[in-house]
C-alpha atoms as a PDB file:
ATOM      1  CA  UNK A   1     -16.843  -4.110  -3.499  1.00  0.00           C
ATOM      2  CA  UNK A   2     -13.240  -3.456  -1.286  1.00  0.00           C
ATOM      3  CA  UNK A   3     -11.731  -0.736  -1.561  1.00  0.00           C
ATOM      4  CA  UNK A   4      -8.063  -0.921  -3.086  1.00  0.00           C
ATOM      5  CA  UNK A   5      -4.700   0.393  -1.295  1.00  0.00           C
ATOM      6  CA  UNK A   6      -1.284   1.306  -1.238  1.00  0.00           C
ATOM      7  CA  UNK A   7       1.471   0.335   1.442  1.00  0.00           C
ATOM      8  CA  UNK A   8       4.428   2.766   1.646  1.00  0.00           C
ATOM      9  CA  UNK A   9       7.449   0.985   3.318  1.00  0.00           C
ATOM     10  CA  UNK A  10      11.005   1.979   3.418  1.00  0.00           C
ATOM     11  CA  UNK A  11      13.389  -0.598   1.908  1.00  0.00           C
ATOM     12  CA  UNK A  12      16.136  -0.352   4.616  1.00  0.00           C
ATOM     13  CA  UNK A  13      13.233  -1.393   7.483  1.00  0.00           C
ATOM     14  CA  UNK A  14      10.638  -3.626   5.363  1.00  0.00           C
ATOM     15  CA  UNK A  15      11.664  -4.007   1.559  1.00  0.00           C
ATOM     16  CA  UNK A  16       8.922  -5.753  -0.691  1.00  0.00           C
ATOM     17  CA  UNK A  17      11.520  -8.648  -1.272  1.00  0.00           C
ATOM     18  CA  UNK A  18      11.013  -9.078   2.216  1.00  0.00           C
ATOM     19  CA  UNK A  19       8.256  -9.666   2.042  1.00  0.00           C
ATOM     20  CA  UNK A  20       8.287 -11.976  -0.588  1.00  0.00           C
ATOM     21  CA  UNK A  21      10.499 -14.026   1.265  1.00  0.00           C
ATOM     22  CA  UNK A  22       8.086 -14.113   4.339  1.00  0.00           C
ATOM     23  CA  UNK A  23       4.872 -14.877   2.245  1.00  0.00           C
ATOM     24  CA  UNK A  24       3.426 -12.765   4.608  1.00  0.00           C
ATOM     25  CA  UNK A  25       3.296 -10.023   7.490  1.00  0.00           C
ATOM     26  CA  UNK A  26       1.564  -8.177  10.159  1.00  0.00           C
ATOM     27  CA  UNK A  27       1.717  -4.220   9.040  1.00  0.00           C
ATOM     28  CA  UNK A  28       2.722  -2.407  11.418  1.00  0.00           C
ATOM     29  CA  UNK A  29       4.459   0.708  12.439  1.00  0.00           C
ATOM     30  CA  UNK A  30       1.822   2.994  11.245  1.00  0.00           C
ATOM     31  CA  UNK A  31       1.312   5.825  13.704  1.00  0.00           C
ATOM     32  CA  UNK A  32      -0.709   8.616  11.703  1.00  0.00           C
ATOM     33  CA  UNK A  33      -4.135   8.877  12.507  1.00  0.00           C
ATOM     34  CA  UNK A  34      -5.261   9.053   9.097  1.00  0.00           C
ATOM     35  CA  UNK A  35      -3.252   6.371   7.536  1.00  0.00           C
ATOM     36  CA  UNK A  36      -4.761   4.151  11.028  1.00  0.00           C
ATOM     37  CA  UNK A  37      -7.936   4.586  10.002  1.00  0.00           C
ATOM     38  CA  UNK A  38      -7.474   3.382   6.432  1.00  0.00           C
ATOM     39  CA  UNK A  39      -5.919   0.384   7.950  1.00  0.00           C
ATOM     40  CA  UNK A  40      -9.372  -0.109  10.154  1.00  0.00           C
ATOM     41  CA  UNK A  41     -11.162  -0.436   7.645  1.00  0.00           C
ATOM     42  CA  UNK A  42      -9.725  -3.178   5.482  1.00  0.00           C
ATOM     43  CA  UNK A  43     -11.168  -6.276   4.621  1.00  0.00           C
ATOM     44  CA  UNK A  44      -9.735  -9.593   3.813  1.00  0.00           C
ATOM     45  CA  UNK A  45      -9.377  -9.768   0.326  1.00  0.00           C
ATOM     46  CA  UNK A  46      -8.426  -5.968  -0.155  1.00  0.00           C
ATOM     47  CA  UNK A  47      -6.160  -5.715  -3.254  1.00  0.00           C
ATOM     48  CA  UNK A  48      -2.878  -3.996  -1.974  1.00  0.00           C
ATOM     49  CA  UNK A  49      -0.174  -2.159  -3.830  1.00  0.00           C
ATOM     50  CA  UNK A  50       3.063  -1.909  -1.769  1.00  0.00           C
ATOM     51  CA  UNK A  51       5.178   1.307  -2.606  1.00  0.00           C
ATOM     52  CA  UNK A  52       8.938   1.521  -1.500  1.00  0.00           C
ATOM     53  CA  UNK A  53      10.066   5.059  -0.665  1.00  0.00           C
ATOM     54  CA  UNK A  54      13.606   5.948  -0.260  1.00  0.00           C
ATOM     55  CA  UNK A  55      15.512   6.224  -3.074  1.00  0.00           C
ATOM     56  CA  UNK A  56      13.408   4.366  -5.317  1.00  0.00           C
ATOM     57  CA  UNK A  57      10.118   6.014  -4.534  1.00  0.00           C
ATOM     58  CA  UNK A  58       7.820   3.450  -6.799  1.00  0.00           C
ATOM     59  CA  UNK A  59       4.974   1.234  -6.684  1.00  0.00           C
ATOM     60  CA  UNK A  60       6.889  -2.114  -6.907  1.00  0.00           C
ATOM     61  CA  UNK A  61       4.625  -4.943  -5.994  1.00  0.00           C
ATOM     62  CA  UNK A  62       0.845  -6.678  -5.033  1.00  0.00           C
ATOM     63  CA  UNK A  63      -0.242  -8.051  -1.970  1.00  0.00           C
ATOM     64  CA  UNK A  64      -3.529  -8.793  -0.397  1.00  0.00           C
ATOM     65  CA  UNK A  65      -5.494  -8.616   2.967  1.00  0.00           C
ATOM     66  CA  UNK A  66      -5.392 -11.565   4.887  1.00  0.00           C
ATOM     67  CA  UNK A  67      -7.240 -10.524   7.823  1.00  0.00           C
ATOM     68  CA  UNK A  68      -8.007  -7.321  10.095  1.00  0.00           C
ATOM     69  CA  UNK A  69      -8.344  -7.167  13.829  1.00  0.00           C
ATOM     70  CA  UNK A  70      -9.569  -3.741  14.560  1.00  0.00           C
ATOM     71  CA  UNK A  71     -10.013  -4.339  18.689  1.00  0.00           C
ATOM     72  CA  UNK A  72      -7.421  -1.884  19.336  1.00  0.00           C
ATOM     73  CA  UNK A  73      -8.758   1.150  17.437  1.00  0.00           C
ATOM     74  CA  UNK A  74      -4.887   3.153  17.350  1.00  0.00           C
ATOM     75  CA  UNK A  75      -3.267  -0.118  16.688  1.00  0.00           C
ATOM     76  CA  UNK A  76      -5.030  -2.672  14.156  1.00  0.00           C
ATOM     77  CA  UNK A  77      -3.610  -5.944  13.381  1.00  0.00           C
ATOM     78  CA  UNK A  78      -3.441  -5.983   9.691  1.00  0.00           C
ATOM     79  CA  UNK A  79      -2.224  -9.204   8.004  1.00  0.00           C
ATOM     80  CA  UNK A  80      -1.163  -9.153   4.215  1.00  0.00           C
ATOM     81  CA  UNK A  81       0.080 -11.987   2.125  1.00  0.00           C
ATOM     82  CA  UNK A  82       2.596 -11.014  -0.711  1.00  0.00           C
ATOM     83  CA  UNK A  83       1.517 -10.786  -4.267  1.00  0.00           C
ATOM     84  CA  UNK A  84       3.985 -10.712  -7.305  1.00  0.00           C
ATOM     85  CA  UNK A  85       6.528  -8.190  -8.347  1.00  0.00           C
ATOM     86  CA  UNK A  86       5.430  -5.555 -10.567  1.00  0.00           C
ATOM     87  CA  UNK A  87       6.761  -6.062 -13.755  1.00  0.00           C
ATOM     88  CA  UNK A  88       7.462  -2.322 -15.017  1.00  0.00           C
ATOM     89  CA  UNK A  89       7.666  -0.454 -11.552  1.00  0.00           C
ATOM     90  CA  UNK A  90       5.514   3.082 -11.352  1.00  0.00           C
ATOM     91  CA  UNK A  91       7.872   5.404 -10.155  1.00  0.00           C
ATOM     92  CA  UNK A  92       6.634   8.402  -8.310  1.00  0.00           C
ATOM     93  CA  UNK A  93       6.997  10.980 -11.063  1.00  0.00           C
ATOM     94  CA  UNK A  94       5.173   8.873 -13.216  1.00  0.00           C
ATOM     95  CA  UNK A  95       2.032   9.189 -11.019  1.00  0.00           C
ATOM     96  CA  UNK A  96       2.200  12.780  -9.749  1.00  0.00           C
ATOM     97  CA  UNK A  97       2.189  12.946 -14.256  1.00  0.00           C
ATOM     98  CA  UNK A  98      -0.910  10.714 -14.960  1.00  0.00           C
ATOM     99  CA  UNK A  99      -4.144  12.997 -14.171  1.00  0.00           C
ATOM    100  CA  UNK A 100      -5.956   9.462 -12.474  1.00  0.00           C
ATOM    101  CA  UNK A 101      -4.368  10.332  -9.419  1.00  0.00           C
ATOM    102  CA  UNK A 102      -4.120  14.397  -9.296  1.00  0.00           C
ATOM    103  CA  UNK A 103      -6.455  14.174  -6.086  1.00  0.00           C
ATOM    104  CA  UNK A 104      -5.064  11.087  -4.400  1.00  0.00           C
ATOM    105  CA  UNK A 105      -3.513  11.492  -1.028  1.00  0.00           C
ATOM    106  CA  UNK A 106      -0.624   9.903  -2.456  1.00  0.00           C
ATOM    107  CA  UNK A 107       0.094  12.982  -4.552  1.00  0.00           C
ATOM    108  CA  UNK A 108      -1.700  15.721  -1.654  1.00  0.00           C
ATOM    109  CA  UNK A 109      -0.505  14.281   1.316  1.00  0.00           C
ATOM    110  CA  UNK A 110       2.741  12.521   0.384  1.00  0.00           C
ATOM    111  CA  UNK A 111       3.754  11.432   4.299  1.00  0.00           C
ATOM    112  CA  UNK A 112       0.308   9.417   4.662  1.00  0.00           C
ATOM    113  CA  UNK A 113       1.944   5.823   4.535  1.00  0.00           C
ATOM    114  CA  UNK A 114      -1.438   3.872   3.860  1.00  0.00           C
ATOM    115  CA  UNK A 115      -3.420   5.702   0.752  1.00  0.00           C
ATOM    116  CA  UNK A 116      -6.969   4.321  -0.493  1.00  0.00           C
ATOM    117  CA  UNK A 117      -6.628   3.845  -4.326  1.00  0.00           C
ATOM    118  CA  UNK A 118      -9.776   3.384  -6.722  1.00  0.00           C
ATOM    119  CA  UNK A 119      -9.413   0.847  -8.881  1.00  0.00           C
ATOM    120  CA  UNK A 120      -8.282   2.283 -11.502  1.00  0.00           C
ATOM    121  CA  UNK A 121      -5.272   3.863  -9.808  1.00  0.00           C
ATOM    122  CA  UNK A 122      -4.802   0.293  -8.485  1.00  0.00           C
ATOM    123  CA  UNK A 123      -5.109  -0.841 -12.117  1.00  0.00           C
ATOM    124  CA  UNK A 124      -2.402   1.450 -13.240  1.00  0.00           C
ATOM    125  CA  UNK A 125      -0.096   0.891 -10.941  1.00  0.00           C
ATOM    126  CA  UNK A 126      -0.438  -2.866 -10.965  1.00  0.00           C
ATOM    127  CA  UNK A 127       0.104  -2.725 -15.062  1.00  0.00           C
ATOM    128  CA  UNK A 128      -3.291  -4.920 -15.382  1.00  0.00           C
END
């Protein structure tokens, strides 16, 4: 089974409506070594929740992992394909409140900008 993630982006650079209008993108950008790693080791088909920061600082939308090339270790090539719009966004006060995600890295380490989810947390924030 894949693990689940979330995408931060900022709006003014790469807004989810962007990427619904483009179907689909390479991520890129990423430069911490932690939040590389967790971009290694996707695998088409990964459920994806992308999470604008800024002033809006929610989970707003789906996507999912198209494909993953990994040859470059400090740069993968991670393609996503948009999902839908979530329909009540999760803002982030909202999930630093619900106890599923007291030990997520979204909540510790609040600069990582790619954040492994279980599914559950994906769950939640996806309103399924």
């Amino acid at each position: 089974m894949s693990q689940d993630y979330l995408l931060k982006t900022e709006p003014s650079e790469y807004s989810f409506a962007d990427l619904l209008r483009d179907a689909a993108t390479e991520w890129e950008g990423v430069t911490n070594p932690t939040a590389v790693k967790n971009l290694r080791e996707m695998i088409p088909g990964a459920r994806l929740i992308i999470y604008e920061t800024g002033a809006r600082k929610s989970a707003v939308g789906t996507a999912t992992v198209v494909s993953v090339d990994a040859s470059d270790p400090k740069n993968p090539k991670v393609k996503i394909k948009a999902g839908k719009a979530i329909a009540k966004p999760v803002s982030l006060e909202e999930i630093k409140a619900n106890k599923l995600f007291k030990d997520s890295p979204l909540v510790r380490m609040g600069r990582l900008s790619v954040v492994p989810l279980t599914k559950r947390q994906y769950a939640v924030l996806a309103g399924s």
